[in-house]
Protein backbone atom coordinates (compact mmCIF):
# COMPACT_ATOMS: atom_id res chain seq x y z
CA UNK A 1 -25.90 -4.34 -11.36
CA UNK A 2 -27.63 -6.55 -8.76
CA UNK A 3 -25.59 -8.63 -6.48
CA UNK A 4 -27.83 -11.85 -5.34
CA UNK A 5 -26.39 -13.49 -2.69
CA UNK A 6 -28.23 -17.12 -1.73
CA UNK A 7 -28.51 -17.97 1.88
CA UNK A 8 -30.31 -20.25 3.92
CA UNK A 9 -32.17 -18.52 6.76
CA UNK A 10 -33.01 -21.82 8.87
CA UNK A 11 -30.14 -23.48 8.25
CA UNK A 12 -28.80 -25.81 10.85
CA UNK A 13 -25.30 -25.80 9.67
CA UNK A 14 -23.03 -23.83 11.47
CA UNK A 15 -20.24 -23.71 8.77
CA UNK A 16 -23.02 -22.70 6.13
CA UNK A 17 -24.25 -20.54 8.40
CA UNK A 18 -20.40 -18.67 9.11
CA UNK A 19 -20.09 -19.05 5.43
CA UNK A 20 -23.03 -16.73 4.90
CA UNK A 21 -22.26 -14.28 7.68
CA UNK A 22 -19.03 -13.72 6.48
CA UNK A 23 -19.68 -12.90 2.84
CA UNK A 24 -23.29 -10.84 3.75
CA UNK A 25 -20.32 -8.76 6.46
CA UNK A 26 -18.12 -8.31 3.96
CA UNK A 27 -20.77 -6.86 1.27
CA UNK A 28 -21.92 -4.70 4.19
CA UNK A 29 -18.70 -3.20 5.64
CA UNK A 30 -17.96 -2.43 1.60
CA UNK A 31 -20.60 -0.76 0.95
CA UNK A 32 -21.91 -3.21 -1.39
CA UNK A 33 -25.75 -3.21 -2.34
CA UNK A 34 -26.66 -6.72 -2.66
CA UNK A 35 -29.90 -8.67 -2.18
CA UNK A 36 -30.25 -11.24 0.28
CA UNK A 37 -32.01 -14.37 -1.47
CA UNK A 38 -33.47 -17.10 0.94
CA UNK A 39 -33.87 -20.68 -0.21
CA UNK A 40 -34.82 -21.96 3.03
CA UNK A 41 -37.95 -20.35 2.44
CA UNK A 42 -38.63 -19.51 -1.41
CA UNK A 43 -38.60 -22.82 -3.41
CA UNK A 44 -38.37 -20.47 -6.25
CA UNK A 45 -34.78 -19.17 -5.24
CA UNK A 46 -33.42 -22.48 -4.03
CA UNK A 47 -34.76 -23.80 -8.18
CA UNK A 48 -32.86 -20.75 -9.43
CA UNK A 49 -29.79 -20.72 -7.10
CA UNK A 50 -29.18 -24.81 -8.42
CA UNK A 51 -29.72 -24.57 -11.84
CA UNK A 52 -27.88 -21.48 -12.48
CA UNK A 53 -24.55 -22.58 -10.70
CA UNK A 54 -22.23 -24.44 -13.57
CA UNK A 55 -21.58 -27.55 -13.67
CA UNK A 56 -18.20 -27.69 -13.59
CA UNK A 57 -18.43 -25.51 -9.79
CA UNK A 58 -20.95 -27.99 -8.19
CA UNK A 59 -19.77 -30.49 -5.48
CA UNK A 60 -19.73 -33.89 -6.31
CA UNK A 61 -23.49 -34.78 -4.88
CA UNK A 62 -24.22 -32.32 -7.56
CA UNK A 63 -26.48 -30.07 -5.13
CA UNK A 64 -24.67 -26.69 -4.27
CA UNK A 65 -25.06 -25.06 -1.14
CA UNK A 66 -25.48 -21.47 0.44
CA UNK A 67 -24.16 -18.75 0.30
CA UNK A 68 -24.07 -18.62 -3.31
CA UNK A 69 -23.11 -15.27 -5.19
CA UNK A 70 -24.31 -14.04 -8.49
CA UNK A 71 -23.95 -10.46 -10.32
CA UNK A 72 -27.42 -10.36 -12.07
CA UNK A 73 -27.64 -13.55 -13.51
CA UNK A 74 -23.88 -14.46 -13.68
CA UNK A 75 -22.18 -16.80 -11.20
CA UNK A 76 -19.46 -15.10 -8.63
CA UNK A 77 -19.40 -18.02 -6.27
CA UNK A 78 -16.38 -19.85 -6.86
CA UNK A 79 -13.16 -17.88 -5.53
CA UNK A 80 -11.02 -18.25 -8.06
CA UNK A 81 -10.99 -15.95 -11.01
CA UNK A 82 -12.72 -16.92 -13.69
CA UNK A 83 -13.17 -15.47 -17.31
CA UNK A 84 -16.85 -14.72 -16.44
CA UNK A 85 -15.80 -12.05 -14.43
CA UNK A 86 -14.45 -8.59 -14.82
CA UNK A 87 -11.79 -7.21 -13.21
CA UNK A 88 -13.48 -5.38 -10.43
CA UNK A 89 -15.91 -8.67 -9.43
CA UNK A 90 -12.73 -10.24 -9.13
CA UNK A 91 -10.87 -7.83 -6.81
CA UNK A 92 -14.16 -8.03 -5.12
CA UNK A 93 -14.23 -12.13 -5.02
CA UNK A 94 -10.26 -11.91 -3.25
CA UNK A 95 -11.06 -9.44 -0.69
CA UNK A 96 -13.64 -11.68 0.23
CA UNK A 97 -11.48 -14.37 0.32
CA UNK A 98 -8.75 -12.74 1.91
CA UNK A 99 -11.03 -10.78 4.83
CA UNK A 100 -12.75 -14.26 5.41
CA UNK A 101 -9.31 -16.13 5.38
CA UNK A 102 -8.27 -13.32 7.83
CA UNK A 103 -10.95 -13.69 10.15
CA UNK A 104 -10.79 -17.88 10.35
CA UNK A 105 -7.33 -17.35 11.05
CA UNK A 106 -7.97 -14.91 14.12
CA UNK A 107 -10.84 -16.82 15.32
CA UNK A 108 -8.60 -20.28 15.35
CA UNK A 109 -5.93 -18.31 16.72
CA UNK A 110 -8.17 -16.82 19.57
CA UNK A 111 -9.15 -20.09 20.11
CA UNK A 112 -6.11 -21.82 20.35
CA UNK A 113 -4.82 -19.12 22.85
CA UNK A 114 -8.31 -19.08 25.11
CA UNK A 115 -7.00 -23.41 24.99
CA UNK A 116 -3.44 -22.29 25.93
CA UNK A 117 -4.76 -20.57 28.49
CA UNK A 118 -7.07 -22.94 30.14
CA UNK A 119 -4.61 -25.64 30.55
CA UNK A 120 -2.24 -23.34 31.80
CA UNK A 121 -4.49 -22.45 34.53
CA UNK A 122 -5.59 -26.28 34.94
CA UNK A 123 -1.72 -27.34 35.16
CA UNK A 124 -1.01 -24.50 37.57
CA UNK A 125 -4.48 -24.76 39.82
CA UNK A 126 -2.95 -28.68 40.35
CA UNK A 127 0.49 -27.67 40.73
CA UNK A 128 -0.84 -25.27 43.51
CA UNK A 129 -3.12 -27.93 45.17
CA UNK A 130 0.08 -30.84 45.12
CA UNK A 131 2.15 -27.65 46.64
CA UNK A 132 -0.79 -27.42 48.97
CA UNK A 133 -1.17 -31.57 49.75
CA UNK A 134 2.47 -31.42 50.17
CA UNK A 135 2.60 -28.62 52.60
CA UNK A 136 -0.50 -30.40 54.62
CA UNK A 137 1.72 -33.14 54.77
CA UNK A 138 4.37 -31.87 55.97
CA UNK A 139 2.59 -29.64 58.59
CA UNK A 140 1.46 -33.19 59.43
CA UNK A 141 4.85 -34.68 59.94
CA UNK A 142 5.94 -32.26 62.22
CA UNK A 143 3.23 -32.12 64.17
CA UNK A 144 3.57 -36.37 64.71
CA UNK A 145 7.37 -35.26 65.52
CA UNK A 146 6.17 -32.89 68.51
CA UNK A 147 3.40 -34.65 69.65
CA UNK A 148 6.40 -37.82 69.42
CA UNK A 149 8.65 -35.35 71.45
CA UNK A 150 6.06 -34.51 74.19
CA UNK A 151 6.03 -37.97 75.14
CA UNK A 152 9.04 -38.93 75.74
């Protein structure tokens, strides 16, 4: 059993790109022998990787892109179940899914904190500087008051 995974070395999508570093990580960090295919580079594989993908699991512009998974020379891409697939590729195909799901979820949630953050600090770095403005007004004030009083 030969796990083929399709990737695109040069590609200049980042989402592909994620795509492929999170299902290569996952094979890794399982323990799962696979071979890395590149169709950025082999015409041969890119041929292979588009005309073996079914019909019914290509996107609309009928081109499907990287990564792309396949046990031997059947197709494990999709993430659903399908009947092509034993039970094991399946468990496989949903821990995937789930570890990936997992890891968008902490990275958008990471992000949306480091955001939190930042405008906290903005909001309080101008609360401090109107504190400030107002204090440098104020020290202003009184000093007109003295200066007022030392005249007269």
């Amino acid at each position: 059993m030969v796990i083929k995974v399709f990737v695109a070395t040069s590609s200049g999508s980042t989402a592909i790109k994620k795509k492929q570093q999170e299902v290569v990580g996952f094979l890794e960090a399982n323990k799962i022998d696979f071979q890395q295919m590149d169709i950025a580079g082999d015409e041969d594989n890119r041929k292979w990787m588009r005309e073996n993908v079914p019909g019914e699991k290509k996107p609309q512009n009928g081109i499907p892109l990287p990564p792309q998974i396949f046990n031997e020379e059947r197709y494990c891409g999709e993430t659903e179940k399908s009947d092509a697939m034993d039970g094991t590729e399946a468990q496989t195909e949903d821990k995937a899914d789930e570890g990936a799901h997992e890891e968008a979820q902490s990275a958008q949630s990471e992000s949306e904190d480091q955001q939190e953050s930042k405008e906290e600090h903005e909001t309080t770095g101008e609360e401090e500087e109107k504190q400030e403005e107002g204090e440098e007004k104020e020290d202003g004030e009184e000093k007109d008051k003295v200066e007022e009083q030392e005249e007269s």
